[in-house]
Protein backbone atom coordinates (compact mmCIF):
# COMPACT_ATOMS: atom_id res chain seq x y z
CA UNK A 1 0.00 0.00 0.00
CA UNK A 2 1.10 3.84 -1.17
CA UNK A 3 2.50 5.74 2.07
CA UNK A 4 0.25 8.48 0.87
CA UNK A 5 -2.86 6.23 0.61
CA UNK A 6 -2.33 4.91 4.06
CA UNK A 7 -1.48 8.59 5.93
CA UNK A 8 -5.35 9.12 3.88
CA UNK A 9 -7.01 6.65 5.64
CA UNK A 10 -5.46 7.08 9.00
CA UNK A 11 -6.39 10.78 8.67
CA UNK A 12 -9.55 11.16 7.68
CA UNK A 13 -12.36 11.60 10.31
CA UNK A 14 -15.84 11.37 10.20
CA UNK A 15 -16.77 15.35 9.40
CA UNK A 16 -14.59 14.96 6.06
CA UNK A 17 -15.96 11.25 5.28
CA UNK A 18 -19.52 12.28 5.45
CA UNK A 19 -18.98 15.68 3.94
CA UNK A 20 -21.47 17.10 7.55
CA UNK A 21 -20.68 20.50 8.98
CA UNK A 22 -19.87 20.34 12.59
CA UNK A 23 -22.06 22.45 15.22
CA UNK A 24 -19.22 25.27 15.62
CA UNK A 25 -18.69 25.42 11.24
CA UNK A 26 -23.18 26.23 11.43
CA UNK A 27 -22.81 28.70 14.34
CA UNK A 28 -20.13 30.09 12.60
CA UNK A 29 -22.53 30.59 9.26
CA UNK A 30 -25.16 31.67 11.35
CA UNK A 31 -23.50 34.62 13.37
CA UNK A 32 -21.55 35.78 9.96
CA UNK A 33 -24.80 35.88 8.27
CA UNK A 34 -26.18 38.02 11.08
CA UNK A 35 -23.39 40.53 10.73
CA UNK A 36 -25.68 42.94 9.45
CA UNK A 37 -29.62 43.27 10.79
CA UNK A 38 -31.26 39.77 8.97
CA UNK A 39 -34.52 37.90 9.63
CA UNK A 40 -34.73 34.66 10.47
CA UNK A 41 -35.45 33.85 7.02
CA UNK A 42 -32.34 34.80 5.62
CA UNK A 43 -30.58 32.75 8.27
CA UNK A 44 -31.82 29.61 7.83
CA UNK A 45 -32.02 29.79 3.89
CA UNK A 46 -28.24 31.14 3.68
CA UNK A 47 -27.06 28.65 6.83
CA UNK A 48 -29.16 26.02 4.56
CA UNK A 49 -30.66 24.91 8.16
CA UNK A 50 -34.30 23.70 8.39
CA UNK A 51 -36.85 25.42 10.69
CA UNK A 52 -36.15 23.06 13.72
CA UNK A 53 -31.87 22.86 13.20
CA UNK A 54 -32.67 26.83 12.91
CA UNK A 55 -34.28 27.23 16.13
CA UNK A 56 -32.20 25.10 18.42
CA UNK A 57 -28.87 27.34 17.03
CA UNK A 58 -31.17 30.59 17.77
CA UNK A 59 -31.98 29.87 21.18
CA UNK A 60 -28.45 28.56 21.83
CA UNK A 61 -26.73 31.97 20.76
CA UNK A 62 -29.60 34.07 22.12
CA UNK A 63 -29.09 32.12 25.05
CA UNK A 64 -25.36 32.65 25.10
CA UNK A 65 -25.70 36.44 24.13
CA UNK A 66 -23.45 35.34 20.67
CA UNK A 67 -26.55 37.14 18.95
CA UNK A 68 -29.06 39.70 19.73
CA UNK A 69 -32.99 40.13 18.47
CA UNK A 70 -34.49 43.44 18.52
CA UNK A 71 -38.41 42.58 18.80
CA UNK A 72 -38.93 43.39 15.42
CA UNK A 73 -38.00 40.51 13.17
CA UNK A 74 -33.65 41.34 12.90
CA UNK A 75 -31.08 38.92 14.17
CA UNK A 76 -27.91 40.70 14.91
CA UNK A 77 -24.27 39.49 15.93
CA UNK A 78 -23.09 40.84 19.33
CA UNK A 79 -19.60 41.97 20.03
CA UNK A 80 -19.09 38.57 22.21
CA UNK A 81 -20.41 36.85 18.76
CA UNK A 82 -17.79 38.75 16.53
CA UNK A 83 -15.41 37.16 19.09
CA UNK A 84 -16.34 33.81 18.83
CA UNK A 85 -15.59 34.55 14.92
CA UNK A 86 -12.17 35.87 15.34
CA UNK A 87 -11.15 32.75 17.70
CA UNK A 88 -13.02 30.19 15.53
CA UNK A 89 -10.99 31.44 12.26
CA UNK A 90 -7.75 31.34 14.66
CA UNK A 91 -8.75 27.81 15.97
CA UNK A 92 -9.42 26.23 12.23
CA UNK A 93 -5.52 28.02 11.20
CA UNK A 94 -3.91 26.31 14.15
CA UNK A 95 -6.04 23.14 13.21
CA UNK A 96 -5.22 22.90 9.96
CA UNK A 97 -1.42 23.71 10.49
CA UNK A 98 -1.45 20.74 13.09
CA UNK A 99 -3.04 18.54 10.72
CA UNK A 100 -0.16 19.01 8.35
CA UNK A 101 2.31 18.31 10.71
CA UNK A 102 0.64 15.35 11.97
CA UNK A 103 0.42 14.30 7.94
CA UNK A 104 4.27 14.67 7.87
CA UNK A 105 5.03 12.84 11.28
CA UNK A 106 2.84 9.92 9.83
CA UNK A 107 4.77 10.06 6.39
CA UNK A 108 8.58 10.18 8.07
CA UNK A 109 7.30 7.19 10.43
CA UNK A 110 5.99 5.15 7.57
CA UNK A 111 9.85 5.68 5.42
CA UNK A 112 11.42 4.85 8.97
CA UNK A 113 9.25 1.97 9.08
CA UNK A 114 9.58 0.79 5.59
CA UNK A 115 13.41 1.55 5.45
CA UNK A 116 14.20 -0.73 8.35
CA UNK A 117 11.69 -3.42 7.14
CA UNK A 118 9.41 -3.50 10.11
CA UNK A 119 5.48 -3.12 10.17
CA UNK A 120 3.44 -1.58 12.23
CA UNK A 121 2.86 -4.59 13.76
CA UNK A 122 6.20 -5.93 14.17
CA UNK A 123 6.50 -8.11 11.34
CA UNK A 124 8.81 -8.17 8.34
């Protein structure tokens, strides 16, 4: 088997096998939709939620004070909500620069590995 086809399988997780947003990548969508004054219309079309998805992720940002609702129809981002943004982007850079070193630990382990003649499992 390929090194590279092997570090693939070892590395892939469940979000990027089943191609499904995680909770954080939909609150994300939700509170940069909400940037500017929206209804909850707009929020659940552009965050492609249905009506039920929609309204649990309302009432958990309303409830966290991540996003604000004037009475009249508009969803807004708070300043604790642009926050969570700026961390989130910072989290998925550190994330992703991880990832690649974890891709090139695997890769230098498999040559050590396969230079000495030794499995994984011990075997030759």
């Amino acid at each position: 088997m390929k090194i590279e086809k092997v570090i693939e399988i070892s590395l892939n997780n469940k979000k990027t096998n089943n191609k499904n947003r995680s909770s954080l990548d939909i609150v994300r969508e939700v509170l940069s939709i909400a940037l500017v004054k929206v209804c909850k219309t707009r929020i659940m079309y552009g965050a492609n939620l249905n009506f039920v998805q929609l309204e649990k992720y309302l009432k958990a940002l309303l409830g966290n004070a991540l996003l604000s609702f004037d009475g009249n129809s508009g969803y807004l981002t708070t300043l604790s909500g642009k926050n969570f943004l700026d961390l989130y982007e910072e989290y998925l850079e550190r994330s992703t620069r991880l990832k690649g070193e974890v891709e090139i630990h695997a890769k230098d382990r498999l040559l050590l590995e396969n230079m000495c003649g030794v499995g994984k499992d011990g075997r030759k």
